[in-house]
PDB file of N, CA and C in Angstrom:
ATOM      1  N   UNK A   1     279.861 114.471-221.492  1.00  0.00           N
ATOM      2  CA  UNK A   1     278.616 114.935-220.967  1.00  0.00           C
ATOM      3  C   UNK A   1     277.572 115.007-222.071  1.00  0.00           C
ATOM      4  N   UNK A   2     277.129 113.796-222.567  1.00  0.00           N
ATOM      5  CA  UNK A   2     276.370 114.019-223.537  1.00  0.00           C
ATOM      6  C   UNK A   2     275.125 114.349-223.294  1.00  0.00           C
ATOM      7  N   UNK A   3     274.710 114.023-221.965  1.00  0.00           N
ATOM      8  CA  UNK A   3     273.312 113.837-221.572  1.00  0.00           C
ATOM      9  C   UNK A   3     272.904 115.733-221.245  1.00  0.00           C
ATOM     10  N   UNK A   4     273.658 116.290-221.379  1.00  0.00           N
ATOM     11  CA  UNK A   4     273.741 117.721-221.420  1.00  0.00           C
ATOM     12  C   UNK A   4     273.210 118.391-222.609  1.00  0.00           C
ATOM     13  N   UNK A   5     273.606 117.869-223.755  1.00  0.00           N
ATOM     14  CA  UNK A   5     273.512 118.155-224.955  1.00  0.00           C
ATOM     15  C   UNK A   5     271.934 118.441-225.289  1.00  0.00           C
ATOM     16  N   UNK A   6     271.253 117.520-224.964  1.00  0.00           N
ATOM     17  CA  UNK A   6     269.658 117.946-225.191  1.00  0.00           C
ATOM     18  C   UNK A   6     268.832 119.102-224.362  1.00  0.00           C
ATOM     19  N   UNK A   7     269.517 119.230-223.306  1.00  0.00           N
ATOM     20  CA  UNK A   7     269.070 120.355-222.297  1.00  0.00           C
ATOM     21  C   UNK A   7     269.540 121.460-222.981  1.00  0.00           C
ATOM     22  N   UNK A   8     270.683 121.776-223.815  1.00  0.00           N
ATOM     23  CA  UNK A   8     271.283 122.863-223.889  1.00  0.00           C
ATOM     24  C   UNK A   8     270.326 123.075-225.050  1.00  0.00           C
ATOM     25  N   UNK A   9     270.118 122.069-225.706  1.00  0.00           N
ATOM     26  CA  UNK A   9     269.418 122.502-227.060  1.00  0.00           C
ATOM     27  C   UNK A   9     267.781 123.329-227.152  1.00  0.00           C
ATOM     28  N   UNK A  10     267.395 122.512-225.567  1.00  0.00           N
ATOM     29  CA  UNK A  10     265.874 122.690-225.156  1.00  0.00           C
ATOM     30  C   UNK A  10     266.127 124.765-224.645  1.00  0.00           C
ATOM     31  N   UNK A  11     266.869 124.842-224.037  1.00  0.00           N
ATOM     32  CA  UNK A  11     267.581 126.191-223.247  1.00  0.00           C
ATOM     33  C   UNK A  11     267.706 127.111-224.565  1.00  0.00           C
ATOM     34  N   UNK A  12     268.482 126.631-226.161  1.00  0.00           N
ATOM     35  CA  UNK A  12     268.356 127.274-227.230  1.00  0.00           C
ATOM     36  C   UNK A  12     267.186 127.660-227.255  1.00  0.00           C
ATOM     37  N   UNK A  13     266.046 126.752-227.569  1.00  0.00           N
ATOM     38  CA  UNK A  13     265.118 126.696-228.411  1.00  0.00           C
ATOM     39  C   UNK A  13     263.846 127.567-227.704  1.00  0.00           C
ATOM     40  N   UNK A  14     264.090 128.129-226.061  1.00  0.00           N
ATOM     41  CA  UNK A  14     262.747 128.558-225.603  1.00  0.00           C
ATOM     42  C   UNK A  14     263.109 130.289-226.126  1.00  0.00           C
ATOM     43  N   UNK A  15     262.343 130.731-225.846  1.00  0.00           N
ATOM     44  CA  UNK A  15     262.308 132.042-226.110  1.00  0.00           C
ATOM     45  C   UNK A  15     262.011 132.681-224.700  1.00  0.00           C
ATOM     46  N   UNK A  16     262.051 134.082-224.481  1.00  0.00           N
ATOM     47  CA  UNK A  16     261.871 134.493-223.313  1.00  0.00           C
ATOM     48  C   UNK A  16     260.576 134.510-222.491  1.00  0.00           C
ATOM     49  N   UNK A  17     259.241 134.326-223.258  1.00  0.00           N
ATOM     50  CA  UNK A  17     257.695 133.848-223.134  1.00  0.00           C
ATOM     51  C   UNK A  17     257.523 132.392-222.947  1.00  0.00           C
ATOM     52  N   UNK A  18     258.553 131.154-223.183  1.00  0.00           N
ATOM     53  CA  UNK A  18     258.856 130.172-222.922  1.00  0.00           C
ATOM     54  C   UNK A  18     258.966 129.943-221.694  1.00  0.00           C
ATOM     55  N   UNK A  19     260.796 131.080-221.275  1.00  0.00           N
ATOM     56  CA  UNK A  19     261.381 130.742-219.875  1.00  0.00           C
ATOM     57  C   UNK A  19     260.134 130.976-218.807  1.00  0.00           C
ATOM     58  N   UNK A  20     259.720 132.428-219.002  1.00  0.00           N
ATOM     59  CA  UNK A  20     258.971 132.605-218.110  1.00  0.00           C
ATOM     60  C   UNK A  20     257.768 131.115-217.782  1.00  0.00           C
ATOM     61  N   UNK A  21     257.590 130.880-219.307  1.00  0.00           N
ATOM     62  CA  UNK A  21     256.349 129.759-218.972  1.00  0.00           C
ATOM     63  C   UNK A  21     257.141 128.613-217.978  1.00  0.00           C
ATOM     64  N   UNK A  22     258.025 128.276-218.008  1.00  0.00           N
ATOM     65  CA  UNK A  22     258.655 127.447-217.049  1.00  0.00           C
ATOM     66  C   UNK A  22     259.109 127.339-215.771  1.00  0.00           C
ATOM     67  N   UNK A  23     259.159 128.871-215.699  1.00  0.00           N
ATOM     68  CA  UNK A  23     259.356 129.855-214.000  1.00  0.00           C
ATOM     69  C   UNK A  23     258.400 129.846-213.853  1.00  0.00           C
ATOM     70  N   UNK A  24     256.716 129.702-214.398  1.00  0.00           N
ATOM     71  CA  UNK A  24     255.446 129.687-214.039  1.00  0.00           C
ATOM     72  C   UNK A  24     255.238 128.649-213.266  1.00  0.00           C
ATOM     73  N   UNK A  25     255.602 127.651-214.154  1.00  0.00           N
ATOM     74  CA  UNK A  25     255.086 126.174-213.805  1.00  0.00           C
ATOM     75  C   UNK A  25     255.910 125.537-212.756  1.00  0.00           C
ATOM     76  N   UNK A  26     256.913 126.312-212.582  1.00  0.00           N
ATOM     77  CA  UNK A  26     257.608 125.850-211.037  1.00  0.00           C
ATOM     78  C   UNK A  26     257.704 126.312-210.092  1.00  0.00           C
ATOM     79  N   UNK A  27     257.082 127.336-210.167  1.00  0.00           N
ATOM     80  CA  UNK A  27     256.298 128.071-209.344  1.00  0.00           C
ATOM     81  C   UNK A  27     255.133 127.175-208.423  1.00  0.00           C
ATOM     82  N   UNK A  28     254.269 127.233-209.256  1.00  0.00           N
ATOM     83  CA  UNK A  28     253.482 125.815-209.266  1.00  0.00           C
ATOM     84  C   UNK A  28     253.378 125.430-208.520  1.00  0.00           C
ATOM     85  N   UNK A  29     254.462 124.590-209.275  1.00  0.00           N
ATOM     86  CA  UNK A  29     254.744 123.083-208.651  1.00  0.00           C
ATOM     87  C   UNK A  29     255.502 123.683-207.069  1.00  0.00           C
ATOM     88  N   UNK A  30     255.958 124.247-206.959  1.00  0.00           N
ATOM     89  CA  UNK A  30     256.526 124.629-205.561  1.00  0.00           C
ATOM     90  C   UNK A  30     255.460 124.878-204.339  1.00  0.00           C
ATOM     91  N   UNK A  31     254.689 125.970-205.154  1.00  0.00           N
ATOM     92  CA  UNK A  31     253.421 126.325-204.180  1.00  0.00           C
ATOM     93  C   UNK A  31     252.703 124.588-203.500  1.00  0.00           C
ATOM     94  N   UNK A  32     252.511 124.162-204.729  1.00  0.00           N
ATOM     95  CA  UNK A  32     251.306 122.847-204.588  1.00  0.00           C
ATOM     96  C   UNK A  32     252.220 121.869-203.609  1.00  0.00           C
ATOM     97  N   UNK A  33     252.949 121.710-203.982  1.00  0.00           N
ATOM     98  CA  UNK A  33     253.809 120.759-203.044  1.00  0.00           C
ATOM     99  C   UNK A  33     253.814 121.394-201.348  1.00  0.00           C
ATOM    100  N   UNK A  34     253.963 122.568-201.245  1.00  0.00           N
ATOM    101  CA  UNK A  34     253.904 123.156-199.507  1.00  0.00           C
ATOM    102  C   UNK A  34     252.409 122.981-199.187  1.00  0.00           C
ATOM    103  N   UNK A  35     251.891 123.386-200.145  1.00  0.00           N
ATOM    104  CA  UNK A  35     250.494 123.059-199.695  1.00  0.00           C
ATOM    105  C   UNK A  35     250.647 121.493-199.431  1.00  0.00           C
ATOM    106  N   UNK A  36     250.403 120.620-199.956  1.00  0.00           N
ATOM    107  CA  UNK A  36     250.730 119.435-199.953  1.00  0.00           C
ATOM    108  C   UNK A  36     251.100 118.899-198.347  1.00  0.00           C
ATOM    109  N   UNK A  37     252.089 119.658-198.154  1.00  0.00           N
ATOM    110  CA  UNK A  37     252.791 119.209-197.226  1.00  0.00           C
ATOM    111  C   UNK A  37     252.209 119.966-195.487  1.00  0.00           C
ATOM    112  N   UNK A  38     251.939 121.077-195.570  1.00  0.00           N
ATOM    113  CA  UNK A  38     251.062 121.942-194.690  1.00  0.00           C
ATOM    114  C   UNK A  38     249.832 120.588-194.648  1.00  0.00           C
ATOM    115  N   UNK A  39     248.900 120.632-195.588  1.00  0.00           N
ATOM    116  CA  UNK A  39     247.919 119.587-195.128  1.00  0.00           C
ATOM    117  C   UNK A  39     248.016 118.595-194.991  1.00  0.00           C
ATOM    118  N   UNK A  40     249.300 117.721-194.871  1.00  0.00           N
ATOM    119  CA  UNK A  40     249.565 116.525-194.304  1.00  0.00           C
ATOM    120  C   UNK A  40     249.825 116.944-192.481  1.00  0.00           C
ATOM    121  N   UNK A  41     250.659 117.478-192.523  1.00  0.00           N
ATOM    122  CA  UNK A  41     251.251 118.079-191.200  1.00  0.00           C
ATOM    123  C   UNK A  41     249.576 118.453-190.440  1.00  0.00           C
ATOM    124  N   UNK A  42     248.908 119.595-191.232  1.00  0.00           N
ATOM    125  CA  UNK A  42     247.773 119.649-190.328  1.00  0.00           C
ATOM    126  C   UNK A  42     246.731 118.494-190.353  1.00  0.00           C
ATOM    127  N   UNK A  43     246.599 117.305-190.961  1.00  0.00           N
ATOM    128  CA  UNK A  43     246.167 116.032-190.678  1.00  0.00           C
ATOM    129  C   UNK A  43     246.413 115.426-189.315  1.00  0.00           C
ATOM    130  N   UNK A  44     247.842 115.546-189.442  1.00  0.00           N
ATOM    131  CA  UNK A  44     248.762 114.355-188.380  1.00  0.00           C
ATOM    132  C   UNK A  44     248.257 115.498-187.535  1.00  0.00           C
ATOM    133  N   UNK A  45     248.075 116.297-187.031  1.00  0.00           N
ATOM    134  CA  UNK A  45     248.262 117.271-185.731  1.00  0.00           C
ATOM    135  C   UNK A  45     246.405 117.165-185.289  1.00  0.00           C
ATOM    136  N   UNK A  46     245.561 116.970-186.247  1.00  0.00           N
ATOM    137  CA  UNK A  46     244.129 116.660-185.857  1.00  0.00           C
ATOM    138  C   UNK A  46     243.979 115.606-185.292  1.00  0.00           C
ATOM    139  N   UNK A  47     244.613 114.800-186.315  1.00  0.00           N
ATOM    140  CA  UNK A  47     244.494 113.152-185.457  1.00  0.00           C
ATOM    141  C   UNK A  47     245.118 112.736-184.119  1.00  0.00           C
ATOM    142  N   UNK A  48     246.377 113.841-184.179  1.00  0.00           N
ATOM    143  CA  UNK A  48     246.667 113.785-182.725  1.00  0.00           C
ATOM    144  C   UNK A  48     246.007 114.049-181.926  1.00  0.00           C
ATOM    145  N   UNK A  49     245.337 115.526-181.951  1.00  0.00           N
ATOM    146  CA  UNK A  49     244.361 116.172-180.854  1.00  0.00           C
ATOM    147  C   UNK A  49     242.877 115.308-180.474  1.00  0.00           C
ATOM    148  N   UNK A  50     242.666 114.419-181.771  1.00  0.00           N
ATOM    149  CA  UNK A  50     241.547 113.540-181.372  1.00  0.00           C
ATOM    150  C   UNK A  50     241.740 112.248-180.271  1.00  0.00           C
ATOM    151  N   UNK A  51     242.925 111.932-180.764  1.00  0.00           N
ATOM    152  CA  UNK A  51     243.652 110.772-180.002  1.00  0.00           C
ATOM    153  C   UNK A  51     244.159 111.510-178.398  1.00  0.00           C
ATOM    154  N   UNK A  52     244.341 112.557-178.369  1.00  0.00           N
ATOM    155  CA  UNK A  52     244.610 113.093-177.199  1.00  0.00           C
ATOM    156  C   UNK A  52     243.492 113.254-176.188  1.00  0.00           C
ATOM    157  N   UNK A  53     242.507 113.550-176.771  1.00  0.00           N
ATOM    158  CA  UNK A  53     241.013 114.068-176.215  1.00  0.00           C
ATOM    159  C   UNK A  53     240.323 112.706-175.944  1.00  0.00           C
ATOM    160  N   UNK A  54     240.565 111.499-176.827  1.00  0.00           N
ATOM    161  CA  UNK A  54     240.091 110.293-176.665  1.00  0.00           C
ATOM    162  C   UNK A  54     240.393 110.036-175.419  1.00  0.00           C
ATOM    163  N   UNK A  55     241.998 109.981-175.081  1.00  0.00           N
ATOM    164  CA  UNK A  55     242.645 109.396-173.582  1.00  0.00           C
ATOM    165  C   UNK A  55     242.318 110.184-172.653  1.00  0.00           C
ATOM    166  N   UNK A  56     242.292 111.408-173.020  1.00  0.00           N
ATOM    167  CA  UNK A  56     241.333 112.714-171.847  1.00  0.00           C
ATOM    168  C   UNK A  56     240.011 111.906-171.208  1.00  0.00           C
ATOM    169  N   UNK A  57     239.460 112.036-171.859  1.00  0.00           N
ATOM    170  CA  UNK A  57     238.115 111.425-171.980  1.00  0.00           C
ATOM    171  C   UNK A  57     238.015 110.119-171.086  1.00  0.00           C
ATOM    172  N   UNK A  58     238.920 109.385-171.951  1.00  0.00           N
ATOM    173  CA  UNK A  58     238.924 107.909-171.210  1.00  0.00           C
ATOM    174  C   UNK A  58     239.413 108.351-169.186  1.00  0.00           C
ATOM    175  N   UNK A  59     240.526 109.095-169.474  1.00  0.00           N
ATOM    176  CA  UNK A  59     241.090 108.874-167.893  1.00  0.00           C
ATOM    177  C   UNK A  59     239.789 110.051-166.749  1.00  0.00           C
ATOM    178  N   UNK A  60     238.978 110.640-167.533  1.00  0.00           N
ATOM    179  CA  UNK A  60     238.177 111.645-166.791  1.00  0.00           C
ATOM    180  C   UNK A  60     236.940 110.558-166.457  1.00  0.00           C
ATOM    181  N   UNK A  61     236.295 109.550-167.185  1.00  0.00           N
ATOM    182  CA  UNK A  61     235.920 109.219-167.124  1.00  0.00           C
ATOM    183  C   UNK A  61     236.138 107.839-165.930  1.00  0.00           C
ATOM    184  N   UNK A  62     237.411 107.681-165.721  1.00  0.00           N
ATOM    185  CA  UNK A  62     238.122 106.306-164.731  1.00  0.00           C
ATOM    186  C   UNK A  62     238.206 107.179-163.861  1.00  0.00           C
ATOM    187  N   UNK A  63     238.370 108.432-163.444  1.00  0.00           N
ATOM    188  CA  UNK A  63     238.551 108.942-161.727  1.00  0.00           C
ATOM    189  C   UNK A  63     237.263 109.118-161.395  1.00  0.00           C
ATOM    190  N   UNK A  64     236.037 109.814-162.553  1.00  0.00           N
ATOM    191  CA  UNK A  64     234.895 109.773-162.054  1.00  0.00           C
ATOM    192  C   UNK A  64     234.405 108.580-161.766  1.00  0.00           C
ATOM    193  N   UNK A  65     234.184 107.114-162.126  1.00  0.00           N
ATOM    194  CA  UNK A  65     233.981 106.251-161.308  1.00  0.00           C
ATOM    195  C   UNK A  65     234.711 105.913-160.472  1.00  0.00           C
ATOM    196  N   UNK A  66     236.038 106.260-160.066  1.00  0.00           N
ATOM    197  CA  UNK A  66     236.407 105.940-158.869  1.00  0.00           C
ATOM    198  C   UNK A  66     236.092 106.734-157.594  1.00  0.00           C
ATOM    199  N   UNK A  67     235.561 108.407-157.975  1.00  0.00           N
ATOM    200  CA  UNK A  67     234.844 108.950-157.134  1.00  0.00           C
ATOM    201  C   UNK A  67     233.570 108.552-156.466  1.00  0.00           C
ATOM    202  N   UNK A  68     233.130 108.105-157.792  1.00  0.00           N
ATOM    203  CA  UNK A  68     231.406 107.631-157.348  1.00  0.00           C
ATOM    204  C   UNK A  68     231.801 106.342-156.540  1.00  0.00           C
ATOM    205  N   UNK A  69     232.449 105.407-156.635  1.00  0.00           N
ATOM    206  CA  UNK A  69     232.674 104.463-155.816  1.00  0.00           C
ATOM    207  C   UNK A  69     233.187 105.157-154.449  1.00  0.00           C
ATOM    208  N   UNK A  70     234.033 105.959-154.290  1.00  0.00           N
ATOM    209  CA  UNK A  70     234.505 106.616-152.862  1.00  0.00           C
ATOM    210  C   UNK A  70     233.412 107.422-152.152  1.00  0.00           C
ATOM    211  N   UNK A  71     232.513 107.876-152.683  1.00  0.00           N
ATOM    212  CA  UNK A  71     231.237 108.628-152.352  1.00  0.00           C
ATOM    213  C   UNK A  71     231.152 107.674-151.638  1.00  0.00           C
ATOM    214  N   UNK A  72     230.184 106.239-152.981  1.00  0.00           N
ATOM    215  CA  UNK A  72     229.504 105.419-151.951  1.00  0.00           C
ATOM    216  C   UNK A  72     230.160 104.737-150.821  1.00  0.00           C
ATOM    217  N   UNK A  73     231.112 104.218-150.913  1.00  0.00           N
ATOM    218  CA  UNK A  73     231.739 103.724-149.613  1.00  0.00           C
ATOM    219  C   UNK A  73     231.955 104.907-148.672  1.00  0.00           C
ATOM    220  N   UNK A  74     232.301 106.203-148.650  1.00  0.00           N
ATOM    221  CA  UNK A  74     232.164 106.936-147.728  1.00  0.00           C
ATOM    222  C   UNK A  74     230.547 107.288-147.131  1.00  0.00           C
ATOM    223  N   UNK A  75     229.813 107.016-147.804  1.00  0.00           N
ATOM    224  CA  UNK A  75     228.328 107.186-147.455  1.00  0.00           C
ATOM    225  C   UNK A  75     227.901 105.927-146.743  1.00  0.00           C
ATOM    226  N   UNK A  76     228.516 104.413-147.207  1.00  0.00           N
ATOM    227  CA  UNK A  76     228.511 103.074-146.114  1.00  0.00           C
ATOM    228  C   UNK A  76     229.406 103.430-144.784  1.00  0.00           C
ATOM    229  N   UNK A  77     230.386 103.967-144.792  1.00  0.00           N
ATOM    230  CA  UNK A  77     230.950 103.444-143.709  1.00  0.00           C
ATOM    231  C   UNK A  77     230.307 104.925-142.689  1.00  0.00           C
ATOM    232  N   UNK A  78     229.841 106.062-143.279  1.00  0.00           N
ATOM    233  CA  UNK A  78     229.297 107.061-142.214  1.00  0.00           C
ATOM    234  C   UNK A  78     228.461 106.565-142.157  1.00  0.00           C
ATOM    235  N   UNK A  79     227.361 105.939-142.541  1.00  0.00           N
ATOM    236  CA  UNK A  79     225.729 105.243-142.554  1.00  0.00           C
ATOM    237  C   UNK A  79     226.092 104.250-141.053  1.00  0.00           C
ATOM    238  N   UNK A  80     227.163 103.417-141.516  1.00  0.00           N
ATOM    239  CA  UNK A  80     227.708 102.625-140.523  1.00  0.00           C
ATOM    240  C   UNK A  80     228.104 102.592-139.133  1.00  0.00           C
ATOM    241  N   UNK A  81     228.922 103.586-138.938  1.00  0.00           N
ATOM    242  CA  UNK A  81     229.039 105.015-137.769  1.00  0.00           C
ATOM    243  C   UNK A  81     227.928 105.496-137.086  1.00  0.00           C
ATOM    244  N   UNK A  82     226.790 105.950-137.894  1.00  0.00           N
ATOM    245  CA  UNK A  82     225.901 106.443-137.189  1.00  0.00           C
ATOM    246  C   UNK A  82     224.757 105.477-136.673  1.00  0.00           C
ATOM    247  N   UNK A  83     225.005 104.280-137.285  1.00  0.00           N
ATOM    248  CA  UNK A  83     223.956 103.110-137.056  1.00  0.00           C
ATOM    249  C   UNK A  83     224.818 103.348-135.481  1.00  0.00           C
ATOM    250  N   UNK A  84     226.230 102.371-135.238  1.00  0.00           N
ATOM    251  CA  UNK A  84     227.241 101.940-134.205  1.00  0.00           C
ATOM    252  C   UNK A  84     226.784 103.060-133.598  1.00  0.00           C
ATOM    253  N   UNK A  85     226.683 104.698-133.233  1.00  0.00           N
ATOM    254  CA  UNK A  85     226.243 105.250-132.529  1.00  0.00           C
ATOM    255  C   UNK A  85     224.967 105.196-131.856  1.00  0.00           C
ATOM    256  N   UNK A  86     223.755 104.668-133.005  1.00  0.00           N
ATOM    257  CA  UNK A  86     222.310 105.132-132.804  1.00  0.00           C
ATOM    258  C   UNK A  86     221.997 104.168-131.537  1.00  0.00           C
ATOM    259  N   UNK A  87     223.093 102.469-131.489  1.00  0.00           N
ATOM    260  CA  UNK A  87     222.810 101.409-131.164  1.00  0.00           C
ATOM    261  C   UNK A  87     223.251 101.626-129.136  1.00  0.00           C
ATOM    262  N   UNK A  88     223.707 102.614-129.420  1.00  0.00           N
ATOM    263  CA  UNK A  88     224.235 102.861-128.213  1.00  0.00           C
ATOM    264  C   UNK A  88     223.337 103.591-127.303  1.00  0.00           C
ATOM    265  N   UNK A  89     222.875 103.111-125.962  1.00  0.00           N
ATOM    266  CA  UNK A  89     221.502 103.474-125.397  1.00  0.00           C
ATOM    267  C   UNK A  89     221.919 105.515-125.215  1.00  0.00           C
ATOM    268  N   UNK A  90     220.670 105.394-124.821  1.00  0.00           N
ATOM    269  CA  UNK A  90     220.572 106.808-124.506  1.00  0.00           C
ATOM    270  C   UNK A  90     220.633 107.231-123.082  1.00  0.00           C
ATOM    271  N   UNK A  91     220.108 106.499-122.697  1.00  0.00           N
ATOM    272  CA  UNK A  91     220.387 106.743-121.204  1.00  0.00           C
ATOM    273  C   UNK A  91     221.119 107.667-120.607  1.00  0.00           C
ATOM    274  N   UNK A  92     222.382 106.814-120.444  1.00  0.00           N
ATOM    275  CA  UNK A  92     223.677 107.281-119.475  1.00  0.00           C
ATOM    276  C   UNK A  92     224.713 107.424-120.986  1.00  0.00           C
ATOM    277  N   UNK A  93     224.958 108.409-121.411  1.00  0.00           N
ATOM    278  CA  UNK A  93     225.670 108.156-122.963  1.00  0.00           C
ATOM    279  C   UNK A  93     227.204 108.057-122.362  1.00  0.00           C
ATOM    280  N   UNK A  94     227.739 107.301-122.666  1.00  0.00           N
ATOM    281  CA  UNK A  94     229.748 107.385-122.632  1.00  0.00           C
ATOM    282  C   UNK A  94     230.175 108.474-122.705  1.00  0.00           C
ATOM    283  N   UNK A  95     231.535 108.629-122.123  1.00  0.00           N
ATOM    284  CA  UNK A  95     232.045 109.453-122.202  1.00  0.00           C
ATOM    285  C   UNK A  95     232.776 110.152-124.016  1.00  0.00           C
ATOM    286  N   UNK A  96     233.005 108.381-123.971  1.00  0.00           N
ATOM    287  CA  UNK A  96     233.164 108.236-125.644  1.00  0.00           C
ATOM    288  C   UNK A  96     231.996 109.449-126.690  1.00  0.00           C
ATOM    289  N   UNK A  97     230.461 108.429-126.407  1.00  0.00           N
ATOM    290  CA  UNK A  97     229.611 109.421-127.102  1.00  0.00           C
ATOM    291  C   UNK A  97     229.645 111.191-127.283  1.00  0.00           C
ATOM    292  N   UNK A  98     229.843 111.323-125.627  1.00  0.00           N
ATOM    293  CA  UNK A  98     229.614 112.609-125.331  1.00  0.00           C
ATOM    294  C   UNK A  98     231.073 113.595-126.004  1.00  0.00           C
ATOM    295  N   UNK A  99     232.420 113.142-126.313  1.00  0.00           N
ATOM    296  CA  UNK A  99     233.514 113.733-126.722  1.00  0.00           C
ATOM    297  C   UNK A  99     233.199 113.598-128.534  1.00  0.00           C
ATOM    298  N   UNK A 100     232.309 112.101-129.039  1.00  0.00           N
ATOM    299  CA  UNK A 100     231.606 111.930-130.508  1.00  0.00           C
ATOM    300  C   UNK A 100     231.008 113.320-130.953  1.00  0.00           C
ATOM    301  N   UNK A 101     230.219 113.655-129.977  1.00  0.00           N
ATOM    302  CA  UNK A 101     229.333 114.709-130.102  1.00  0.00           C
ATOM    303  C   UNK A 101     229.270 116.150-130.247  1.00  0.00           C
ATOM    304  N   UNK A 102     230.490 116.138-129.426  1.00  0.00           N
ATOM    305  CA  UNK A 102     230.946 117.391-129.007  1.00  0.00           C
ATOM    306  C   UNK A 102     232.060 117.915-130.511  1.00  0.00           C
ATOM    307  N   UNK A 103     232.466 117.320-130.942  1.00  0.00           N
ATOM    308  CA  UNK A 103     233.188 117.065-132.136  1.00  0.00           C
ATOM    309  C   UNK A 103     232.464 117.321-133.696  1.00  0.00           C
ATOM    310  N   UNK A 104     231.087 117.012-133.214  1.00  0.00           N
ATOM    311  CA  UNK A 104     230.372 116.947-134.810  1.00  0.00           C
ATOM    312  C   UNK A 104     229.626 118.225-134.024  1.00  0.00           C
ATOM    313  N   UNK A 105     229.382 118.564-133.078  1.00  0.00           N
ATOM    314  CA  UNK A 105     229.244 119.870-133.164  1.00  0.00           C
ATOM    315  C   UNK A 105     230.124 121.245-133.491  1.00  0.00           C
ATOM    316  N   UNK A 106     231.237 120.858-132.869  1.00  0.00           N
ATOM    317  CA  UNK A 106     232.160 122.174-133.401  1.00  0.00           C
ATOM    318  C   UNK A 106     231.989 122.049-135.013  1.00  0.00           C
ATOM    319  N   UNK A 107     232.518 120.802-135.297  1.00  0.00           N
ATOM    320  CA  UNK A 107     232.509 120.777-136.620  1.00  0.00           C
ATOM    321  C   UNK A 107     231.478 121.494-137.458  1.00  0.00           C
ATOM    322  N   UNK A 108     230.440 121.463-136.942  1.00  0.00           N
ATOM    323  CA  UNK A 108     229.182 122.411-137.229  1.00  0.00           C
ATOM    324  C   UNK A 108     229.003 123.689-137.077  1.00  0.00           C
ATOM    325  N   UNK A 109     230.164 124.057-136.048  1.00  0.00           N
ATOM    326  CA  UNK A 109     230.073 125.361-135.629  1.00  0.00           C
ATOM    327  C   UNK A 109     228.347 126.030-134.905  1.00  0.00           C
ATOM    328  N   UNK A 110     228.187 124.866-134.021  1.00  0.00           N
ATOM    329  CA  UNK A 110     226.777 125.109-133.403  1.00  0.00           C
ATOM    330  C   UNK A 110     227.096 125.929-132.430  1.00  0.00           C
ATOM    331  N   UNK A 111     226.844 126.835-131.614  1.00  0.00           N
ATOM    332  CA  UNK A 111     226.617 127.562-130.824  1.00  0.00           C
ATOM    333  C   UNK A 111     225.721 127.265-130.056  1.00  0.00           C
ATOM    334  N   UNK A 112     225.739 127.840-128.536  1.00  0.00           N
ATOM    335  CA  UNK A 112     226.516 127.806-127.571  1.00  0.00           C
ATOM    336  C   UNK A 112     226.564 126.408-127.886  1.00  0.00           C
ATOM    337  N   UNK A 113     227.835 125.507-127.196  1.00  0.00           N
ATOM    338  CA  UNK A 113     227.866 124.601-127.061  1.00  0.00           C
ATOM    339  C   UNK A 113     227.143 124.095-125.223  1.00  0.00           C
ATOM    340  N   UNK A 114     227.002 122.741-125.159  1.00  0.00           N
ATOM    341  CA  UNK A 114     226.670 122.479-124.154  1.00  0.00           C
ATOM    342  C   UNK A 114     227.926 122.798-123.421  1.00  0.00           C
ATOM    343  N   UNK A 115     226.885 122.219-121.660  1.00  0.00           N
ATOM    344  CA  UNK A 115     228.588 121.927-120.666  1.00  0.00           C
ATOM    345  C   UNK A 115     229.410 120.724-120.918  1.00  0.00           C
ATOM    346  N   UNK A 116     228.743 119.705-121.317  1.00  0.00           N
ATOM    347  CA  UNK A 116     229.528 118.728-121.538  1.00  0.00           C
ATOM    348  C   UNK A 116     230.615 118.786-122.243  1.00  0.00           C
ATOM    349  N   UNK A 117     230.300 119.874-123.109  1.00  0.00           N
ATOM    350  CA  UNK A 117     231.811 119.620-124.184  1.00  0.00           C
ATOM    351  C   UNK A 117     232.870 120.576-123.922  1.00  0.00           C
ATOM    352  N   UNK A 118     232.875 121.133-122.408  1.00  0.00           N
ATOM    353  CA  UNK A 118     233.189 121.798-121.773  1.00  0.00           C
ATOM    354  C   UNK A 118     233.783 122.935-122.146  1.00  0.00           C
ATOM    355  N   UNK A 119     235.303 124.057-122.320  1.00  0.00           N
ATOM    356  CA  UNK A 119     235.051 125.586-122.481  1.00  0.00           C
ATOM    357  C   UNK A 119     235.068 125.053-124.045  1.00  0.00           C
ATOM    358  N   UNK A 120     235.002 126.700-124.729  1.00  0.00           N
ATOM    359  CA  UNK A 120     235.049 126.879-126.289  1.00  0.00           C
ATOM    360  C   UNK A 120     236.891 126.494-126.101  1.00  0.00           C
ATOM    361  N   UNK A 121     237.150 126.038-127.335  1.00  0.00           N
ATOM    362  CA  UNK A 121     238.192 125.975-127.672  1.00  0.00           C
ATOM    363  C   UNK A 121     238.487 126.975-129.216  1.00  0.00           C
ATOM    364  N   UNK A 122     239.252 127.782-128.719  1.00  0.00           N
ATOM    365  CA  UNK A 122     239.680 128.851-130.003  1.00  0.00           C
ATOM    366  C   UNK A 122     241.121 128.750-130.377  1.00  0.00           C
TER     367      UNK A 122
END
């Protein structure tokens, strides 16, 4: 074990203001290294939360245009509906119309209802 031999000699040669200086410095070095390692760890965990918030972002942003597209097509095809109704004379209205009607009124909760849409239904 020769490679021992110089350590033992270095271990002679410190004095007790030495050791300590060496329990200082690895001290140190211990502290600096967790630090070290804490701000890597809290790096990777930012970059995650950015990258997380990115895809947030992205997918909040893909249902809201798929809403705004369902709006508008729900706003074509009721636009559409009420044209197919408007086209329908007034006259003598269907029976069809008159059960149409009676329907978007409850739905309204209009009061009294007519006779046509005959008793309240509760």
């Amino acid at each position: 074990m020769a490679w021992l031999v110089p350590i033992q000699r270095i271990a002679r040669a410190l004095t007790p203001l030495g050791w300590l200086s060496v329990a200082l410095c690895v001290v140190i070095v211990v502290l600096m290294s967790t630090c070290v390692t804490m701000k890597i760890r809290h790096d990777a965990d930012a970059r995650k939360a950015v990258i997380e918030a990115n895809e947030d972002r992205d997918v909040r942003e893909t249902l809201s245009d798929k809403r705004t597209k369902d709006a508008v097509s729900l706003n074509e095809q009721k636009k559409a509906l009420d044209d197919a109704l408007d086209a329908i004379p007034d006259s003598t209205p269907s029976a069809r119309r008159i059960a149409r009607a009676c329907v978007e009124l409850r739905s309204r909760k209009h009061e009294p209802l007519p006779a046509e849409c005959g008793p309240p239904q509760g």
